[in-house]
Protein backbone atom coordinates (compact mmCIF):
# COMPACT_ATOMS: atom_id res chain seq x y z
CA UNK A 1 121.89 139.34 160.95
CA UNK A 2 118.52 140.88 160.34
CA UNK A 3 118.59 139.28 156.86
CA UNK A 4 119.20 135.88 157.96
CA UNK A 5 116.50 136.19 160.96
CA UNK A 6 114.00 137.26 158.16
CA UNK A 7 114.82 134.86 156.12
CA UNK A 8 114.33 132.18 158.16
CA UNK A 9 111.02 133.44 159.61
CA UNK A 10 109.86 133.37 156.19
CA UNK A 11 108.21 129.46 155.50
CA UNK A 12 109.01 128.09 152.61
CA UNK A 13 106.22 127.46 149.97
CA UNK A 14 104.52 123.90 150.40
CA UNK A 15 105.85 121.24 148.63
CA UNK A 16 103.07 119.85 145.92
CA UNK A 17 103.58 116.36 145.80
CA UNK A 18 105.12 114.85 141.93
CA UNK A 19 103.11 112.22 142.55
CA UNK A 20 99.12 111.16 143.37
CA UNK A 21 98.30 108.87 146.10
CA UNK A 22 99.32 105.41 146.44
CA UNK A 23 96.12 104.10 146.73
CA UNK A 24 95.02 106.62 143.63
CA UNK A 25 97.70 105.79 141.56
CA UNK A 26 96.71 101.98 141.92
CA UNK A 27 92.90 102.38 141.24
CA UNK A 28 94.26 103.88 137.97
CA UNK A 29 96.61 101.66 137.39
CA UNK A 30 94.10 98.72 137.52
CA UNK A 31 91.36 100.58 135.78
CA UNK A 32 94.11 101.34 132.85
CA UNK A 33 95.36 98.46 132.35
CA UNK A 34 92.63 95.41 133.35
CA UNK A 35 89.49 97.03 133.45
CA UNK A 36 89.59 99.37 129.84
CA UNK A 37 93.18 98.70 128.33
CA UNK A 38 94.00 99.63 124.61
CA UNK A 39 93.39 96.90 122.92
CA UNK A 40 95.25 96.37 119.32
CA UNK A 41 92.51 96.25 116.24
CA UNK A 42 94.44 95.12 113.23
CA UNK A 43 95.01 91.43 114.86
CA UNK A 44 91.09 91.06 115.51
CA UNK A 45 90.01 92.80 112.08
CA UNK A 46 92.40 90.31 110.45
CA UNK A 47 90.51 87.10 112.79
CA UNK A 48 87.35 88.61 111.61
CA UNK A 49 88.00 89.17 108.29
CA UNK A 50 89.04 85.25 107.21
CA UNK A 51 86.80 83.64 109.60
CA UNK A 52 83.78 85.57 108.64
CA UNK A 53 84.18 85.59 104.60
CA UNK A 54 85.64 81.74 105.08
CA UNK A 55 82.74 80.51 106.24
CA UNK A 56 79.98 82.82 104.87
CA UNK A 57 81.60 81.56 101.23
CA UNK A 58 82.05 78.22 102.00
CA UNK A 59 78.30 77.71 103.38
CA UNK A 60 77.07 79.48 100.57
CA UNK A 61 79.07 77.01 98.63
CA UNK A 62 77.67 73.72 100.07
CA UNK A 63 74.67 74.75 100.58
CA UNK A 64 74.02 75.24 96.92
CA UNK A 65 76.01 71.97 96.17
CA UNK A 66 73.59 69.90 99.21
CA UNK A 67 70.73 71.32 97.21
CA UNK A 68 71.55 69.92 94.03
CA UNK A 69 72.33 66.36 95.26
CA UNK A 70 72.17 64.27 98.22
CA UNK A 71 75.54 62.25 97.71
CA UNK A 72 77.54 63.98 101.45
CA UNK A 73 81.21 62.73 99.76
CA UNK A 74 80.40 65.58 97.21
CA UNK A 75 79.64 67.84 99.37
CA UNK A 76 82.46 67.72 101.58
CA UNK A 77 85.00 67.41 98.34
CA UNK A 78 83.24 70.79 97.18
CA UNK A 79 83.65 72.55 100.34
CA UNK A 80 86.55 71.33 101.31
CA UNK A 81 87.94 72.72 97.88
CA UNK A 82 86.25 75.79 98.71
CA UNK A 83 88.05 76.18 101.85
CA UNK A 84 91.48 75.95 100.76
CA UNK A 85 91.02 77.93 97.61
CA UNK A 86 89.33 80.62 99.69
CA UNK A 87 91.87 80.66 102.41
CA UNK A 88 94.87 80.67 100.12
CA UNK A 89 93.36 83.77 98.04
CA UNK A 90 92.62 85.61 101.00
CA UNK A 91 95.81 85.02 102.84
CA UNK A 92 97.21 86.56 99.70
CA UNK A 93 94.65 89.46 98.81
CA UNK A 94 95.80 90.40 102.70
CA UNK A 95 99.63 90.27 101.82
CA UNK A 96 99.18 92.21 98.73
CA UNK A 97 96.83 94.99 99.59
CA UNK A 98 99.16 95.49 102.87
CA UNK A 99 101.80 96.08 100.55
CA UNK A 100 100.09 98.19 98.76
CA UNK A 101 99.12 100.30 101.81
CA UNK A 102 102.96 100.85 102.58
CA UNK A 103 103.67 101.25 98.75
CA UNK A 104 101.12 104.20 98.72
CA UNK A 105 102.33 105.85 102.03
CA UNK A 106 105.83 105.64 101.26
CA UNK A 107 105.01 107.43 97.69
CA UNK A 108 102.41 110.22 99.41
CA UNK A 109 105.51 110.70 102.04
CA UNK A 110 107.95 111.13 99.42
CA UNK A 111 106.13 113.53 97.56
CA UNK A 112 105.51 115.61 100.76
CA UNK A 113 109.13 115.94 100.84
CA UNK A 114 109.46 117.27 97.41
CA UNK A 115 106.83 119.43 98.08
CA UNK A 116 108.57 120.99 101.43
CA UNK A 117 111.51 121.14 99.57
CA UNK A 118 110.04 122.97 96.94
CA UNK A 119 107.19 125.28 97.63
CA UNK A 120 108.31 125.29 101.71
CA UNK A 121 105.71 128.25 102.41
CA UNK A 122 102.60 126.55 101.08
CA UNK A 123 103.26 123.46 102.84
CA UNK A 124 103.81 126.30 105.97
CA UNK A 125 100.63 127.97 105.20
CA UNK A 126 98.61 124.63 105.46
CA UNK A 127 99.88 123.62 109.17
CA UNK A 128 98.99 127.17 109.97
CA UNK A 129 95.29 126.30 108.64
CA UNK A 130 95.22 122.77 109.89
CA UNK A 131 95.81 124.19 113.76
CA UNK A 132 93.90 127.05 113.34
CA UNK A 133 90.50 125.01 112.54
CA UNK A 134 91.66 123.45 115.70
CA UNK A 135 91.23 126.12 117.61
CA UNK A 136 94.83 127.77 117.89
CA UNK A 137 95.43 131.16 117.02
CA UNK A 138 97.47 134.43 117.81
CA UNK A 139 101.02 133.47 119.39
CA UNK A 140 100.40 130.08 120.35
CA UNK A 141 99.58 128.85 116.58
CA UNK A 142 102.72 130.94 115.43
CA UNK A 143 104.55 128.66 117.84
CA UNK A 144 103.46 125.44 116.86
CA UNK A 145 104.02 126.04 113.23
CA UNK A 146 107.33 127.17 113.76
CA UNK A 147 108.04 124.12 116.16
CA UNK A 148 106.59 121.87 113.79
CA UNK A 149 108.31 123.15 110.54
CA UNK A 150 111.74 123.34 112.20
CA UNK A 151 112.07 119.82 111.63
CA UNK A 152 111.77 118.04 108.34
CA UNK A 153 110.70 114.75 109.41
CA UNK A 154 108.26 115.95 111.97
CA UNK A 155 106.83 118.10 109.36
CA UNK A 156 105.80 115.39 106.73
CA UNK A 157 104.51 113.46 109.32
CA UNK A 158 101.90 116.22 110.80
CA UNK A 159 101.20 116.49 106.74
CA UNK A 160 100.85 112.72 106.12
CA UNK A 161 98.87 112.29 109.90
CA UNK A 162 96.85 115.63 109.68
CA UNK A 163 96.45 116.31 105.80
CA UNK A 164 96.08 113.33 104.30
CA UNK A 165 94.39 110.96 107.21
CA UNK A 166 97.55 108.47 107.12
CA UNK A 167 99.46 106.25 109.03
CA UNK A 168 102.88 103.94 108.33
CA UNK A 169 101.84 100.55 107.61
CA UNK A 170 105.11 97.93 108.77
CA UNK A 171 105.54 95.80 105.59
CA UNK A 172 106.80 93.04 107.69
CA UNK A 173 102.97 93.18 109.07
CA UNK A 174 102.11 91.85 105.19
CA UNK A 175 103.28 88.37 106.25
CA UNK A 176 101.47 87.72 109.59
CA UNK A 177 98.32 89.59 108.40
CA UNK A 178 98.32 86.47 105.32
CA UNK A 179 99.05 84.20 108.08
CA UNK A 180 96.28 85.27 110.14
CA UNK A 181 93.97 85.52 107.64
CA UNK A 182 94.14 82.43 106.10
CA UNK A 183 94.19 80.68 108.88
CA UNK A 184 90.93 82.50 110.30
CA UNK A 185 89.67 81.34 106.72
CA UNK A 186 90.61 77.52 107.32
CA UNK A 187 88.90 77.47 110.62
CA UNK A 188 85.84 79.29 109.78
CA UNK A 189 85.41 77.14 106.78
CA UNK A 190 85.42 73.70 108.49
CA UNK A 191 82.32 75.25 111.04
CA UNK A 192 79.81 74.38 108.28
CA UNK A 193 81.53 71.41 106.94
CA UNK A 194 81.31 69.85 110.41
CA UNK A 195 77.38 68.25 109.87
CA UNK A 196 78.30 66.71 106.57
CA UNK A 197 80.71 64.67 108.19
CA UNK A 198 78.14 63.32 110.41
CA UNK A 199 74.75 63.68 109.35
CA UNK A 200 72.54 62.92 106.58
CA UNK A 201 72.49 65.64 103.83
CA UNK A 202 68.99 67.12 104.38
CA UNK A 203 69.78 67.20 108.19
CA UNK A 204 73.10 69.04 107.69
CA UNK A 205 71.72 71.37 105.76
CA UNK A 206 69.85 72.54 108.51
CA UNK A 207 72.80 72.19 111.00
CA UNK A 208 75.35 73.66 108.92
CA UNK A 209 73.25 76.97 108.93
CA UNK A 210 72.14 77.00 112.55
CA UNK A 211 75.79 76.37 113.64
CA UNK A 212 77.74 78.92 110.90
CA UNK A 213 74.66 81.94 112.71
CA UNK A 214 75.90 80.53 115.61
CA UNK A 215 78.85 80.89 115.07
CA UNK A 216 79.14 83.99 113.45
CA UNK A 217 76.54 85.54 116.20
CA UNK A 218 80.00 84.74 118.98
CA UNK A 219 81.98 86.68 116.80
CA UNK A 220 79.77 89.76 116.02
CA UNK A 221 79.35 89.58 120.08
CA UNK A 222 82.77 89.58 120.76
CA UNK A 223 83.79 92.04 118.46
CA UNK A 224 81.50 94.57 119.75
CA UNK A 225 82.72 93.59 123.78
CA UNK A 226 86.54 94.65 122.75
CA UNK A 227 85.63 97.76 120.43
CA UNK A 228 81.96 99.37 120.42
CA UNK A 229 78.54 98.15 120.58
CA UNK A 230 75.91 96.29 121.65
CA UNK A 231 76.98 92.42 121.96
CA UNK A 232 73.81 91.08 121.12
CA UNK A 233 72.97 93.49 118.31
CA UNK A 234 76.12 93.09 116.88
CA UNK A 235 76.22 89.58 117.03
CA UNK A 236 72.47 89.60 115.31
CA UNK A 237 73.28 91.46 112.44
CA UNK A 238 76.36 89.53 111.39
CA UNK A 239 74.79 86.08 112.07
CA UNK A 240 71.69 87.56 109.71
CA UNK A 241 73.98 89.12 107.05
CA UNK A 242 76.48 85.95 107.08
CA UNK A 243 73.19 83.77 106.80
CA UNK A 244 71.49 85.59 104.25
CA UNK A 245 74.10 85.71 101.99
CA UNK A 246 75.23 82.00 102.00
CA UNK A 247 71.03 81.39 101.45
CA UNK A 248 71.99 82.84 97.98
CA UNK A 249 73.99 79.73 97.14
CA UNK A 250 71.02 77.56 97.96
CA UNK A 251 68.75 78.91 96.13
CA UNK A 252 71.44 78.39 92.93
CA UNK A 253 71.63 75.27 94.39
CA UNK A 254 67.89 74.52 93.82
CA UNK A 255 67.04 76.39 90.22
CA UNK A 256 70.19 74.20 88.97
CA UNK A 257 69.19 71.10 90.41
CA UNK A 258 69.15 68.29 87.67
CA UNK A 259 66.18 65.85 88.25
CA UNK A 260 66.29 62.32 88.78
């Protein structure tokens, strides 16, 4: 009886609560998720990447063809060449050096197999270094070696991950990286096509540059809002590299000039 009194005069320990605050769990909710989400990078490196090389070639290309003659039908037949040969080689260039990426995992992965399978207690010794510059040490880095090496597959991916500075690239992601590319190529080409349509040669000139540093300012912008950066310093130095470079064909454009 005295056991049971005792017990029950004895209050239980407070209960600590699994989870935070409504109203705390919903301020991080909406700060995770709409205010600083993850954002995926390979989809707007693959935008950037034919956009900005379409139409930094493809300026540079009409440019030096507007300098050399003031006939607008060749100029739009030259860049309009320019734009499909430039989108189709970089749609592929992106297929094939994706593939290449996975080829080149696949064979490092392979050959960290062989090399667990043969010399086990090298590949041992460097997780044990890899966690130890990390700061582990004593019983604690004994544990995480022997929890990491206790399973094959989760060994040779710490290896490929910590060693060698890899990740798995999805060879289905060839395709729609070529897609995406060449696409980004076709639209950023037309940008400084669009004067020549409309305008008088020595005029479009003019406007096909102002509008492609335009143009390519938005996008250095943007791409510094959804990663890192300054917007408008990013922006700046891609509309002056972009600008610069595509000068390059006009100046071809003018020592090749044939006189009338």
């Amino acid at each position: 009886m005295e056991e049971e009194v005792s017990a029950r005069a004895v209050p239980p320990p407070p209960s600590v609560p699994s989870r935070l605050p409504h109203t705390i769990e919903h301020a991080d909710f909406d700060y995770h998720s709409r205010h600083d989400p993850h954002r995926r990078a390979s989809g707007l490196a693959d935008i950037i990447l034919g956009g900005q090389d379409g139409l930094v070639n493809v300026l540079g290309v009409i440019l030096g063809v507007a300098a050399a003659t003031s006939d607008a039908q060749i100029v739009l037949v030259a860049g309009l060449a320019a734009t499909f040969a430039e989108s189709i080689s970089m749609g592929a260039v992106a297929y094939t050096s994706t593939q290449a990426e996975a080829a080149f995992y696949e064979s490092e992965r392979a050959r960290e197999y062989r090399h667990i399978a043969r010399v086990p207690e090298l590949e041992r010794q460097e997780i044990y270094e890899i966690y130890q510059k990390k700061g582990f040490g004593d019983e604690l880095l004994d544990h995480i070696v022997q929890t990491i090496t206790a399973d094959q597959d989760t060994w040779v991916q710490v290896m490929m991950a910590e060693e060698h500075q890899l990740s798995p690239t999805d060879r289905q992601h060839a395709l729609r990286a070529a897609l995406v590319v060449g696409f980004s190529a076709v639209i950023g080409s037309l940008i400084p096509l669009l004067p020549f349509v409309f305008l008088s040669v020595r005029v479009s000139i003019v406007a096909s540059i102002l509008l492609s540093a335009l143009a390519l300012f938005i996008v250095g912008a943007y791409k510094a809002h959804v990663t890192v950066g300054r917007p408008g310093k990013s922006g700046l130095e891609m509309a002056i590299i972009g600008t610069v470079s595509a000068l390059a064909g006009y100046l071809v454009g003018l020592l090749l000039k044939v006189p009338t």
